[in-house]
Structure formats: structure tokens, C-alpha cells
Protein backbone atom coordinates (compact mmCIF):
# COMPACT_ATOMS: atom_id res chain seq x y z
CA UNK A 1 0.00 0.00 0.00
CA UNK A 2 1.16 3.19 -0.67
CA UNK A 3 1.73 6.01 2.44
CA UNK A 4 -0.41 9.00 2.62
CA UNK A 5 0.86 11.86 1.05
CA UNK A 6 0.42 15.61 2.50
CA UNK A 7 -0.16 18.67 0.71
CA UNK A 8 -1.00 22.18 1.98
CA UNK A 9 -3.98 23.82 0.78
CA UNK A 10 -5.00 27.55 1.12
CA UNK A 11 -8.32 28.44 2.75
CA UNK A 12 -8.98 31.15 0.30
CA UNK A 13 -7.96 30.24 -2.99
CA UNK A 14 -7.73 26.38 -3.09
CA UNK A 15 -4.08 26.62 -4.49
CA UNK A 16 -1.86 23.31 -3.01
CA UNK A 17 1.87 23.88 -2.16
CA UNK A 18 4.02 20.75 -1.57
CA UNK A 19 5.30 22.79 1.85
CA UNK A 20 4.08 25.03 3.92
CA UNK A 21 4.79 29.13 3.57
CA UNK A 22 3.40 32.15 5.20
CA UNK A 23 1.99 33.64 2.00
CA UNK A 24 -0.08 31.71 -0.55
CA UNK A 25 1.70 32.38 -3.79
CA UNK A 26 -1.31 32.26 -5.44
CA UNK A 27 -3.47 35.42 -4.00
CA UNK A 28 -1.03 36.34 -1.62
CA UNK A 29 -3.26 35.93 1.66
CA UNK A 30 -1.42 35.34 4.63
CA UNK A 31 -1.66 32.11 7.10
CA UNK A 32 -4.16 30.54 4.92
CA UNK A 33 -2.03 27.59 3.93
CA UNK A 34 -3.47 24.12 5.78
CA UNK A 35 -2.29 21.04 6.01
CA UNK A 36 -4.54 18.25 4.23
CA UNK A 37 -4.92 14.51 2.80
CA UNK A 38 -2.49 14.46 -0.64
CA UNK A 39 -4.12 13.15 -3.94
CA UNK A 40 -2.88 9.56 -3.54
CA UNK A 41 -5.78 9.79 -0.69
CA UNK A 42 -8.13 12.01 -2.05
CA UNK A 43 -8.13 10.00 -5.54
CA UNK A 44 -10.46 7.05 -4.37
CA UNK A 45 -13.01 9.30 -3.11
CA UNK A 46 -15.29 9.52 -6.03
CA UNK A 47 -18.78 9.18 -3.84
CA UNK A 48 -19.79 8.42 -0.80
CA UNK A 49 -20.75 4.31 -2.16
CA UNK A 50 -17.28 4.47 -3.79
CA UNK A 51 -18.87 4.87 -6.89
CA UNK A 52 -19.85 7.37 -9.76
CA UNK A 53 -23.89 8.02 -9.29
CA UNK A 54 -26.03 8.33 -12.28
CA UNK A 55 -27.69 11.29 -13.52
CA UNK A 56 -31.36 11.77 -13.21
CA UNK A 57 -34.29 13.95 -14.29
CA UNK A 58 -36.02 16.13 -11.37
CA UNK A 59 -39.19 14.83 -12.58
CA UNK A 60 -37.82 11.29 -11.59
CA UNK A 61 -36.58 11.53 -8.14
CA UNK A 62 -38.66 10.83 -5.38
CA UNK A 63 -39.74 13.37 -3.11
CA UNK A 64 -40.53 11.23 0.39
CA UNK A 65 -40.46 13.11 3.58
CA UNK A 66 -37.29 11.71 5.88
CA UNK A 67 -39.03 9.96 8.88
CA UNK A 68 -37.83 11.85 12.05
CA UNK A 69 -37.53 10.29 15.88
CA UNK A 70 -39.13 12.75 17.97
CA UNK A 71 -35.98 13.30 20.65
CA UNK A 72 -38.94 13.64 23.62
CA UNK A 73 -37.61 17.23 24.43
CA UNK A 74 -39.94 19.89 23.20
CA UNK A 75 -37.32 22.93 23.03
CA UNK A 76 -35.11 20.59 21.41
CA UNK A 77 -37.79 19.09 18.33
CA UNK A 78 -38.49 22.43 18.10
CA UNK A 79 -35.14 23.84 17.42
CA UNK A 80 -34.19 20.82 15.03
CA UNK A 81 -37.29 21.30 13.17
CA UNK A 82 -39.22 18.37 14.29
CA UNK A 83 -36.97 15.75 15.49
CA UNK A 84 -33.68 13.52 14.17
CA UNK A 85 -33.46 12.70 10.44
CA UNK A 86 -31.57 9.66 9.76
CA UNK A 87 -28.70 10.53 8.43
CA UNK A 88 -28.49 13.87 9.76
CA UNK A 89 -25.00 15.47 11.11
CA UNK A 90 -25.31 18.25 14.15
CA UNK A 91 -22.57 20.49 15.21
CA UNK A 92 -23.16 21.97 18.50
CA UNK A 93 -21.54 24.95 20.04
CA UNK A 94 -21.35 27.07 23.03
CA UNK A 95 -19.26 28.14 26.14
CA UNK A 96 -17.08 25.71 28.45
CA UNK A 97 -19.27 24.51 30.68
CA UNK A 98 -22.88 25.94 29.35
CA UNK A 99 -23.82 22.08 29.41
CA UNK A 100 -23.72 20.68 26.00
CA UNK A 101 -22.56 17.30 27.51
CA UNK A 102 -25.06 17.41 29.20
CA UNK A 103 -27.99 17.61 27.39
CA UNK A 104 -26.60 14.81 25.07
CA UNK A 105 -26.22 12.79 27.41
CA UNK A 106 -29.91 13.58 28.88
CA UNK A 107 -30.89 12.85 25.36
CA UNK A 108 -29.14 9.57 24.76
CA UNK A 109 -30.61 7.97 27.30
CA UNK A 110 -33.79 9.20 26.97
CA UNK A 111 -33.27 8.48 23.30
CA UNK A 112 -31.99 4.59 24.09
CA UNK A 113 -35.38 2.73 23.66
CA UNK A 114 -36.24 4.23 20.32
CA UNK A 115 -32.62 5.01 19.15
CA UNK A 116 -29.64 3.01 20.47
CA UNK A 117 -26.89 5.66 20.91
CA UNK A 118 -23.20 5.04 21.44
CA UNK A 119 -21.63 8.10 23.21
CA UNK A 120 -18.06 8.84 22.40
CA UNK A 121 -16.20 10.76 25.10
CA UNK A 122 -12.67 11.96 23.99
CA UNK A 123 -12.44 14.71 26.51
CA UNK A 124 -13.58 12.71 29.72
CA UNK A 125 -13.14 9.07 31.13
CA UNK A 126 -16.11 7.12 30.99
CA UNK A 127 -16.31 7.23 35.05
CA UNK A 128 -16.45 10.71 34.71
CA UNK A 129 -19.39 10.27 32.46
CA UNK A 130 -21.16 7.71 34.67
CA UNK A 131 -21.24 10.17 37.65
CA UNK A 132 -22.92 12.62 36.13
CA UNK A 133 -25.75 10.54 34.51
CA UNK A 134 -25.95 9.76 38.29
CA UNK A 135 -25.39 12.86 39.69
CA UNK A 136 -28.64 14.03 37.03
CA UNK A 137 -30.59 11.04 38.63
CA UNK A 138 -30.80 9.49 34.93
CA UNK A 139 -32.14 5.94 34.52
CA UNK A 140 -29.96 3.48 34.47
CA UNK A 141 -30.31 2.60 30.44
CA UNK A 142 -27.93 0.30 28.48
CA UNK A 143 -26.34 3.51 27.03
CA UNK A 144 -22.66 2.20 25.49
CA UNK A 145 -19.95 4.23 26.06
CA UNK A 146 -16.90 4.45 24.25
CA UNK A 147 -13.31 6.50 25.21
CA UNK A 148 -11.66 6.86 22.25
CA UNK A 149 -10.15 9.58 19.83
CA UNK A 150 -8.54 8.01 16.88
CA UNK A 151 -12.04 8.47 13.90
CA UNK A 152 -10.83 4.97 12.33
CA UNK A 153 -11.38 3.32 15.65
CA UNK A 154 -14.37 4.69 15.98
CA UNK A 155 -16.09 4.12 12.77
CA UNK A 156 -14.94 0.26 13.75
CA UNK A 157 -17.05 0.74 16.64
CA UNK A 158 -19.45 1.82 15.22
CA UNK A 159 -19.88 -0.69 12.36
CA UNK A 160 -20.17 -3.58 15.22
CA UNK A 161 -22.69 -1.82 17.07
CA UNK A 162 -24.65 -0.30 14.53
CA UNK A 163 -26.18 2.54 17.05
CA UNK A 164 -29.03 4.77 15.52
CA UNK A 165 -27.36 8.24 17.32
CA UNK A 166 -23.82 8.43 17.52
CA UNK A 167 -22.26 11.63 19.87
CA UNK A 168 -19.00 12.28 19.50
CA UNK A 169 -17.22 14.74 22.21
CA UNK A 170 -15.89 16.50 21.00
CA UNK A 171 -14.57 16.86 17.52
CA UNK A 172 -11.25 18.81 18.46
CA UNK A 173 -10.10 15.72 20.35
CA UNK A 174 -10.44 13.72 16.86
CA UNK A 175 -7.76 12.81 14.97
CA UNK A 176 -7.11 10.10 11.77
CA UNK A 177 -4.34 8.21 11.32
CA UNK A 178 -4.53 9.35 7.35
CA UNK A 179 -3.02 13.15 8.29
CA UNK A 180 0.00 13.52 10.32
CA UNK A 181 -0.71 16.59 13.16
CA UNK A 182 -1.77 17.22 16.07
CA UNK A 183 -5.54 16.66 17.63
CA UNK A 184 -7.46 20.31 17.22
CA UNK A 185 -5.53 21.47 14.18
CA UNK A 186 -7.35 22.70 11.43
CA UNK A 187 -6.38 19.57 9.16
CA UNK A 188 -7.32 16.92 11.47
CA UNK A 189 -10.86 18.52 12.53
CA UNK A 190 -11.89 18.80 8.80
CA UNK A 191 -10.80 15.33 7.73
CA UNK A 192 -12.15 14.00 11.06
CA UNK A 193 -15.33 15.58 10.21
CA UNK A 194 -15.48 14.75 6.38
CA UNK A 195 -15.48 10.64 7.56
CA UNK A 196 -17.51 10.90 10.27
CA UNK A 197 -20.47 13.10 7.23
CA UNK A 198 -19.70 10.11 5.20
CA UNK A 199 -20.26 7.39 7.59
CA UNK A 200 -23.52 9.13 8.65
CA UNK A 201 -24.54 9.65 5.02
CA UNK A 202 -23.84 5.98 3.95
CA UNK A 203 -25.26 4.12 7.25
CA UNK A 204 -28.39 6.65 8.19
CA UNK A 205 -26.68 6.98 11.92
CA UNK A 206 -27.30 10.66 13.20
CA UNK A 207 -24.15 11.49 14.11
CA UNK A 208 -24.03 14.98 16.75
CA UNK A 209 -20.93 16.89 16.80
CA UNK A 210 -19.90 18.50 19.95
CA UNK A 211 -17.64 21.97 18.97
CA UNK A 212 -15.61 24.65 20.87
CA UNK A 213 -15.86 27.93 20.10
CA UNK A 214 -13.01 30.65 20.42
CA UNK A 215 -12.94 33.30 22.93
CA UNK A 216 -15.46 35.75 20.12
CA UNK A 217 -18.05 33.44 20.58
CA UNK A 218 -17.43 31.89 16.70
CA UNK A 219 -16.84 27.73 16.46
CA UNK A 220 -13.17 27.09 16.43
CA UNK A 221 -11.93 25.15 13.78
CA UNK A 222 -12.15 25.64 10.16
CA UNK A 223 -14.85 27.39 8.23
CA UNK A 224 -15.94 24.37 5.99
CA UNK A 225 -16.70 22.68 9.26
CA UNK A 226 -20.53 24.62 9.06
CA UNK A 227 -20.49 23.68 5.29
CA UNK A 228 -20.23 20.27 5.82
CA UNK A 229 -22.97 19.31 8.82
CA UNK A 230 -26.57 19.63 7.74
CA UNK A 231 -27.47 21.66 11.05
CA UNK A 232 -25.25 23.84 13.10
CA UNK A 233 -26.66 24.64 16.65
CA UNK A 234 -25.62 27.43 18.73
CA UNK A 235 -25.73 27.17 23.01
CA UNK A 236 -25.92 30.89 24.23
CA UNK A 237 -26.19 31.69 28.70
CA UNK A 238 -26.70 35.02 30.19
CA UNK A 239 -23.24 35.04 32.31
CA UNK A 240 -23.88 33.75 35.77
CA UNK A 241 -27.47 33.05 34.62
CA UNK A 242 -29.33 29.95 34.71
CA UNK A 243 -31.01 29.97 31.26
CA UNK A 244 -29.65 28.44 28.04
CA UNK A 245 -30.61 29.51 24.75
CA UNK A 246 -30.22 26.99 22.43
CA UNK A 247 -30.41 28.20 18.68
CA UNK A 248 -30.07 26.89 15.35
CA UNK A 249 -28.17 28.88 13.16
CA UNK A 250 -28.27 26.41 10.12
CA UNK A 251 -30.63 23.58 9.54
CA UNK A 252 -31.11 21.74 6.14
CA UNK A 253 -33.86 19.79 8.14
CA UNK A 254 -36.19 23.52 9.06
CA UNK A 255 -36.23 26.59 9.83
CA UNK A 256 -33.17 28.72 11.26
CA UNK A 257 -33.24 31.24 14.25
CA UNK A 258 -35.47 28.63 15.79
CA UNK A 259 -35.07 29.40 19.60
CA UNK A 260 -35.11 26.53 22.64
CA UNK A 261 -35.09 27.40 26.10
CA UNK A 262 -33.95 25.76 28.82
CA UNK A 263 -33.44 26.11 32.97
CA UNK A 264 -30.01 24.36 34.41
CA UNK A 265 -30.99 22.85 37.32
CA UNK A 266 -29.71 20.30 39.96
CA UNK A 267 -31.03 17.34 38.02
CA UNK A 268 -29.89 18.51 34.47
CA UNK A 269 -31.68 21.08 31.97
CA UNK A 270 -35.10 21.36 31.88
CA UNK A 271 -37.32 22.87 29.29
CA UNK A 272 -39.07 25.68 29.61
CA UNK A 273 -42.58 26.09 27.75
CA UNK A 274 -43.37 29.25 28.09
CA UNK A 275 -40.23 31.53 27.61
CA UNK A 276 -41.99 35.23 27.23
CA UNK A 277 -43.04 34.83 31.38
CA UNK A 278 -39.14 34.21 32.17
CA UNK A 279 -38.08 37.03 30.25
CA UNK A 280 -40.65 39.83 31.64
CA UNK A 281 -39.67 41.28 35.28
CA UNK A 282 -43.04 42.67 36.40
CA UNK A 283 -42.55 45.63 38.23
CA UNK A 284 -44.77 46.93 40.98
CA UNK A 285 -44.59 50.01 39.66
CA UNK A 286 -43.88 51.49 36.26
CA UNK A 287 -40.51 52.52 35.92
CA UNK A 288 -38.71 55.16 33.45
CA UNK A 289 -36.69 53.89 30.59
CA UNK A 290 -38.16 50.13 30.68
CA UNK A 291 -40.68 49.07 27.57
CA UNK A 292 -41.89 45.69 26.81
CA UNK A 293 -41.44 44.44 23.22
CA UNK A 294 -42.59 41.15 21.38
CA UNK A 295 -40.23 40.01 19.11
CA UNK A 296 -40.09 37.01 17.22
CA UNK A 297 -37.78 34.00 17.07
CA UNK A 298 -38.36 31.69 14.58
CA UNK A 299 -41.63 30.60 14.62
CA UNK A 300 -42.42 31.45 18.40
CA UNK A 301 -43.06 35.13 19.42
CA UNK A 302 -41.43 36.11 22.73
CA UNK A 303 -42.14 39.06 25.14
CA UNK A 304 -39.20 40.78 26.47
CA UNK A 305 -38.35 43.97 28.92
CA UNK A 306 -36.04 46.23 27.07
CA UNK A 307 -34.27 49.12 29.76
CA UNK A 308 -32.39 52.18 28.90
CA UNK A 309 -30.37 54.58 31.02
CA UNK A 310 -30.04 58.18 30.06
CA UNK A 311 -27.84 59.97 31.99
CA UNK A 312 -25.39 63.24 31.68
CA UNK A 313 -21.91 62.62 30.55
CA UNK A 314 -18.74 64.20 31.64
CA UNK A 315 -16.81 63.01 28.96
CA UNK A 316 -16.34 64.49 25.61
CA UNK A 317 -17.46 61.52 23.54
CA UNK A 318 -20.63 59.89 25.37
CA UNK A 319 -20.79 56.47 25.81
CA UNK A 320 -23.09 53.99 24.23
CA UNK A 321 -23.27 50.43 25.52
CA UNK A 322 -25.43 47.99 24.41
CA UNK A 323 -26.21 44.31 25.46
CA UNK A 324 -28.36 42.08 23.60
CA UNK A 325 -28.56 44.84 20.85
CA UNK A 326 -26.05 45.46 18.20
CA UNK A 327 -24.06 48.56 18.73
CA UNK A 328 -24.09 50.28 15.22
CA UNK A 329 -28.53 49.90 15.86
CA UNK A 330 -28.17 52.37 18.80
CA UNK A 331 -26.31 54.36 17.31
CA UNK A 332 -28.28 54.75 13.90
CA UNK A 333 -31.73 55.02 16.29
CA UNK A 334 -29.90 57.73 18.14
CA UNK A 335 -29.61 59.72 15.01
CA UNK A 336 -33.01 59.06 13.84
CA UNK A 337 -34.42 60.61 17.34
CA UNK A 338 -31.84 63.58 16.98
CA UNK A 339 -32.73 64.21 13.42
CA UNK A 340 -36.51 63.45 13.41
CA UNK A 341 -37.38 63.87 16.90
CA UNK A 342 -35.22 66.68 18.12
CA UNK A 343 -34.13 64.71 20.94
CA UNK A 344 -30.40 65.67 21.57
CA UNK A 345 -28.21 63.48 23.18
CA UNK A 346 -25.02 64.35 22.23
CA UNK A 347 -23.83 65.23 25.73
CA UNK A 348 -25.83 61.89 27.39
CA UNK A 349 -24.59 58.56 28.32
CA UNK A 350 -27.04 55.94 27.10
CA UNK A 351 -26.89 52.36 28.42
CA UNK A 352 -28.97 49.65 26.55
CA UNK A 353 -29.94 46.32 28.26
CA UNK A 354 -32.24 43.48 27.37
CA UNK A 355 -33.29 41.73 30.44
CA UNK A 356 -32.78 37.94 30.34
CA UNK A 357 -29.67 37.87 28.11
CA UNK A 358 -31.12 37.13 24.96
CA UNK A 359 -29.99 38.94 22.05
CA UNK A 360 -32.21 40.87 19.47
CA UNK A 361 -31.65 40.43 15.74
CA UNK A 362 -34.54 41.66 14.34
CA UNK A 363 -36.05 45.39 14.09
CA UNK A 364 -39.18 45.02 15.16
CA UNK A 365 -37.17 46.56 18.22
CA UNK A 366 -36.66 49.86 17.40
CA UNK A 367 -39.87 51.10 18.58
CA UNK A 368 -39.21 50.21 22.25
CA UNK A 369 -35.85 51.00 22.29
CA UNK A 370 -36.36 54.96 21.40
CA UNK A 371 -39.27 55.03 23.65
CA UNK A 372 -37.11 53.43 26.49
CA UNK A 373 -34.50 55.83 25.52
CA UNK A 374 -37.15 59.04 25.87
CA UNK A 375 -38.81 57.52 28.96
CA UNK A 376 -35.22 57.43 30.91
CA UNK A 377 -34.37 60.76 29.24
CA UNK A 378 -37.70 62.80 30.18
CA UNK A 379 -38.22 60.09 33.41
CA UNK A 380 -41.27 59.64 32.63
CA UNK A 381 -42.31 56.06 32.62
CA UNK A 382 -44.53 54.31 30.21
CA UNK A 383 -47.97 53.03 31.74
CA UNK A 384 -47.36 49.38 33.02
CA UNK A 385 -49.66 46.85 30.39
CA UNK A 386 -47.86 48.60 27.06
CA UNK A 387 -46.65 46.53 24.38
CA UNK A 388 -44.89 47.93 21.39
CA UNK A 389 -42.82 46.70 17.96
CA UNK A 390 -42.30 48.22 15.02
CA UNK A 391 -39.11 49.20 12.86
CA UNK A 392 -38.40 53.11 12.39
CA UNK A 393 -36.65 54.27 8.98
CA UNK A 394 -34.32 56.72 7.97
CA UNK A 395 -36.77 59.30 7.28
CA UNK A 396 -38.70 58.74 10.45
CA UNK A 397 -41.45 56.89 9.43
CA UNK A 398 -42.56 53.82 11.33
CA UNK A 399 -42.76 50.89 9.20
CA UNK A 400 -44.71 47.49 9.83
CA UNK A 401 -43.12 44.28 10.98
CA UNK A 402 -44.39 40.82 10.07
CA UNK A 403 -47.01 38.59 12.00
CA UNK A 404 -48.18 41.51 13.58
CA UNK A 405 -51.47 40.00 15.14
CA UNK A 406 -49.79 36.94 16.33
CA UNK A 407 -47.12 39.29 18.23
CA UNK A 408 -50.55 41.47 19.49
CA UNK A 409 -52.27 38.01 20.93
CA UNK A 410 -49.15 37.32 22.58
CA UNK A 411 -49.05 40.24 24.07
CA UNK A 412 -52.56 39.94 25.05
CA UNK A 413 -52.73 36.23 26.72
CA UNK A 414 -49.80 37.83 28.81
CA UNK A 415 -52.40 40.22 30.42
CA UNK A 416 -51.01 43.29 28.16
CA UNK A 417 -53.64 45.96 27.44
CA UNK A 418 -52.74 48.65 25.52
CA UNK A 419 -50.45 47.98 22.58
CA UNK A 420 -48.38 50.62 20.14
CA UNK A 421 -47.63 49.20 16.73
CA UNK A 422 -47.38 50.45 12.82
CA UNK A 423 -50.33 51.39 11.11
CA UNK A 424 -50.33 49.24 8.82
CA UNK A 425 -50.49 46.48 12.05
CA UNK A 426 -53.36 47.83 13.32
CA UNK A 427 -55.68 44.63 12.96
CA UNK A 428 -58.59 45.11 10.21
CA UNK A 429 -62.36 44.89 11.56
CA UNK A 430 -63.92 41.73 12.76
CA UNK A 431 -60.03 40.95 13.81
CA UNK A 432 -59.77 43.04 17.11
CA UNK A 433 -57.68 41.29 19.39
CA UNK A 434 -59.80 41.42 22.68
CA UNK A 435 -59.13 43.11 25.83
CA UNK A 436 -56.68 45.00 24.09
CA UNK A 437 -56.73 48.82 22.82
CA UNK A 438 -54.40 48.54 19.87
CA UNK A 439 -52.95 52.47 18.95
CA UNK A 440 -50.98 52.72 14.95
CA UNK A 441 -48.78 55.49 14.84
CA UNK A 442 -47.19 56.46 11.40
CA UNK A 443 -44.13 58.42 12.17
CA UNK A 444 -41.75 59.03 15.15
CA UNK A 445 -43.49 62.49 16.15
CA UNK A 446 -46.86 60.83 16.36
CA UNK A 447 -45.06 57.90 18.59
CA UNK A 448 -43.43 61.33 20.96
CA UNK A 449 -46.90 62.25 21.13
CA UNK A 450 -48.02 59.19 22.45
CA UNK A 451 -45.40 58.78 25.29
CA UNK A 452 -46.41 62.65 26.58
């Protein structure tokens, strides 16, 4: 048999080099050149059955829904899109210690009846492993466990076994035999990765992917990584919180930006079913600067408090801090309420904060985050029982934001009784949400006017 050969491959143009340099030669990029599989490798891989597939007309194929294995956890179905495809490859993320382990090893077991699992640990011993299903108080299920880091190994496992789920923990600690290098590197992670896709492609196991992430939050490891798992799932935690968001930022499977909550407690995470009443700190009485907004993630609309603090500066360049709310937002709402509203607040700190730590992507925030910002600036507080969404424009006009009535009756099973929203949200006749007073305002004056 012939020995693996190693070539170097940049990340940006695909130009190979026989040895490694700091600059590609090709398009000059710096540090882009990665160590890979050679072409004596690479050569046999002409399909995943080894084979060249045959071409066929649209008309022809098939379309038959994947069966999917409901995984028993609400939040989690709902953030997958309905449950495991067979087949299917999941790369999760998150912080050390925001409890990815655990939850898939809560949903192994609970898995093990329907879906025989085989849990690879390459980060922990399998004692380590057994105390916390203990320490959780799970049921003592024929879960098989596996400490092992070598992919080849694995896959032999695997084939003898022939689990339905396969987790693998994590996939820096892989490495193949086929690619000299150390565990972690960028070389071994993406050719661990590739066999592990094609195993799960060619057998129907659902293989899950446990990932770090770098100190900005991002996965560590290389960028094809995302390209080549069907559904990439973030784990986000308010520091020092107990609440885990857990968020799909790519599925192939459903939607994206589907959101799953979930409570760490003593006995392992717990869903929670009804998010908005975790994210809403009722206050006894109504305070300046605070607003309650209904925003929407995925296909579940969520109430949230959103606070501002207004306060004089005695620097020359205010600041402007935001958290859960992208910076350059604040800043370009800021101008619209200078230019539009003649609200200066070039000499004011202003300090942005969505309560529960989850963070905002969409704009059907900027309506309650100028009228937080005017409520702490004028302390004047908004009347407790006030919803309000909508997205403001350059030119100061408000404009509407989708599902608006599904956001109102949100609001409105929440005990929410007065609601400020676009005109064109304003809910038609014969489609009044009751117990509600539902106000449209049309520009940013008309919403100043309402706040008076």
C-alpha cells in the first residue's frame, strides 16, 4: 500500500503547495495555507458508495419526507425542526461549561429505547461520564460508552454496534491516522469531520458533533466545518445566569433562528414552555426607561423587557453600551431621534440592556428601544400593560413588521392591554384582538406624542 501523502492547501484560494509558507503564492493571503490529505488519498473518493452516481431527471426523483424520531424534548424538536433525520450530522456549540454534555447525554438515554446511541467521550473518562448521569438522577439505560479519539477506531465501533445516534465529544479531540498533526488542528478537525459526514450519510446513523468555540463566541476550527454538517446549533447563557438559549443557526432539516429554552438545574436542563413569562420582570410600579417588546424568534413570538439609562456625561465623547442589541442599531436610532425627533443626546450617556440575556436580531425593536431611551431621558415612565414593535426608517417613518397579530395576541394572553404598533399592524375589523386597545402610529413624532 502506498503512504499518505500531504499537501497544503490555502483556505482562500484552493491553491496546493508541496510545503508550507506564510503567503499563498497564489493570492497572496497570509496564514491561509493548511495542512490536508495528498491526492494519492483524495483519488479514491469519487462518492460516498465508492462509486460514480447516475444522472437523473427532477421529474424522476422521489420526493418522500425523511421519517424523524421525535428526541422527547420539546425545546429541542423544536429547534431541530421536528426531530432527528436519519442521516443527519449536528454540530453543536457554546461556552465551556454551558452544558452541552449534558444535554446529550440527557438525550441519549432518553433516546436509548427508540434510538440506540453510542456516546463517544474523547475529553472525559467514561467514570467521569457515569457520575454525572448519576449525579442528574438518569435511569440506568444500556447507554454504550466508548473513550476513544482516533475516527478509524471509531467508525470500527461503530460498524459492530450499529447505534441509531452516535455523539462524539468532542470533535477537536479527533484525529485520523490518514493526516500527520496534532488533535485540534485545522487539518485533522476537517478530515475527522469529512469521515464521520460520510459514515452518517452511507449508514443513516445521526451522528451529533460537539464543537468549541473561540474566545469571540465563533466555532473554532475551520470554516468548511458549518459547510459540511446539515445543522449547526448554537448554546448561548446570560453570564452567571441559569437559562440556556439553544439556537439553530443552520438547519437543512427547518427553519433557522429557531429558539429553545432551557433552565439548568440540579437534576440537568429542563425545558421551559413558556419563555416570554421568564423574560418579563413585572414591576410593581412602572418605571422610566423600561418598555416591553414582542419580538419574534423563529416561529415562536417572545415578550421581552427592554431598559435604557439616560444619563449626563462628563466626557467628551458619550458612551453607548449595548447588550443584547447590536451597537451600530443604537447608534443609527440615536440619530433618527436627533434628526426626526429633536431629541439631543449628544452630551448623554445611554446604556442599553435586554433583560434575560437574549440577544435581538430583528427590528421590530426599534420602537421600544427609542421610547425606552425618551422615557429614561424625560423620566417619565410608560404606563405598566404597554406593548410595542415596530421598525423606524431613515426618514422617520414607522414601518410594519411581520405577524403583527400573532405578536398582538401574545401580548394579550400575557395580560397586556394597551399595545403601540405600525399602522399598517393595526388589525382590520372583525379581527380586534380582545381586551386589548391597539394604537398605529405612522411616524416618530406621532409615537413622541403618544409617550407625553
Amino acid at each position: 500500500m502506498s503512504k499518505s501523502k500531504s499537501a497544503f492547501v490555502c483556505s482562500a484560494c484552493g491553491a496546493v503547495s508541496s510545503k508550507w509558507a506564510g503567503q499563498c503564492a497564489d493570492c497572496g493571503a497570509w496564514n491561509t495555507l493548511v495542512e490536508s490529505i495528498g491526492p494519492a488519498v483524495a483519488a479514491g473518493r469519487t462518492g460516498y458508495a465508492g462509486q460514480l452516481s447516475a444522472v437523473r431527471l427532477l421529474p424522476e426523483v422521489e420526493g418522500a419526507q425523511e421519517p424523524r424520531t421525535p428526541t422527547g424534548v420539546g425545546e429541542m424538536d423544536r429547534v431541530l425542526g421536528g426531530g432527528l433525520v436519519p442521516g443527519a450530522v449536528i454540530l453543536i456549540g457554546g461556552d465551556p461549561g454551558i452544558g452541552k454534555s449534558t444535554l446529550l447525554l440527557q438525550l441519549a438515554v432518553g433516546l436509548q429505547a427508540h434510538l440506540p446511541a453510542l456516546y463517544v467521550a474523547g475529553e472525559e473518562s467514561l467514570q467521569q461520564i457515569a457520575l454525572r448521569a448519576r449525579r442528574l438522577g438518569l435511569p440506568q439505560a444500556p447507554l454504550a460508552l466508548v473513550s476513544e479519539t482516533a475516527v478509524e477506531r471509531i467508525l470500527a465501533c461503530a460498524a459492530a454496534r450499529r447505534p441509531g445516534l452516535m455523539v462524539i465529544d468532542s470533535i477537536q479531540t479527533m484525529y485520523t491516522e490518514q493526516l500527520p498533526g496534532a488533535p485540534g488542528s485545522v487539518g485533522q478537525v476537517r478530515e475527522s469531520a469529512a469521515q464521520l459526514v460520510r459514515y452518517a450519510k452511507q449508514s443513516g446513523v445521526v451522528v451529533v458533533l460537539i464543537g468549541h468555540v473561540t474566545k469571540e463566541g465563533a466555532l473554532a476550527g475551520p470554516r468548511v466545518l458549518e459547510h459540511m454538517v446539515d445543522t449547526v446549533l448554537s448554546f448561548e447563557s446570560d453570564p452567571g445566569g441559569r437559562y440556556r438559549m439553544l439556537r439553530a443557526m443552520k438547519n437543512r432539516y427547518g427553519a433557522v433562528n429557531e429558539l429553545g429554552v432551557f433552565a439548568m438545574t440540579d437534576a440537568g436542563l429542563k425545558e421551559v414552555a413558556h419563555p416570554s413569562a421568564i423574560f418579563l420582570s413585572r414591576h410593581e410600579q412602572s418605571a422610566a426607561g423600561s418598555v416591553v417588546t414582542c419580538i419574534r424568534e423563529g416561529s415562536r413570538p417572545l415578550l421581552l423587557e427592554i431598559q435604557a439609562l439616560v444619563d449626563d456625561s462628563p466626557l467628551a465623547n458619550p458612551r453607548r453600551l449595548t447588550v443584547g442589541l447590536e451597537h451600530n442599531r443604537l447608534a443609527l436610532l440615536l440619530a433618527i431621534l436627533h434628526r426626526h425627533g429633536s431629541v439631543a443626546l449628544s452630551n448623554q450617556d445611554v446604556f442599553l440592556n435586554v433583560v434575560g440575556g437574549i440577544r435581538v436580531n430583528e427590528t421590530a425593536a426599534d420602537l421600544p428601544v427609542a421610547a425606552a431611551v425618551v422615557s429614561s431621558l424625560r423620566n417619565r415612565p410608560i404606563p405598566q400593560h404597554t406593548v410595542m414593535f415596530g421598525e423606524l426608517g431613515l426618514s422617520g417613518e414607522v414601518r410594519p413588521v411581520p405577524y403583527g397579530e400573532e405578536r398582538l395576541r401574545e401580548a394579550a394572553k400575557h395580560g397586556f392591554t394597551r399595545a403601540l404598533v405600525p399602522q399598517a399592524n393595526v388589525p382590520r375589523r372583525g379581527a380586534a384582538i380582545a381586551g386589548m386597545e391597539v394604537e398605529g402610529v405612522g411616524t416618530l413624532a406621532s409615537l413622541l406624542d403618544a409617550l407625553a
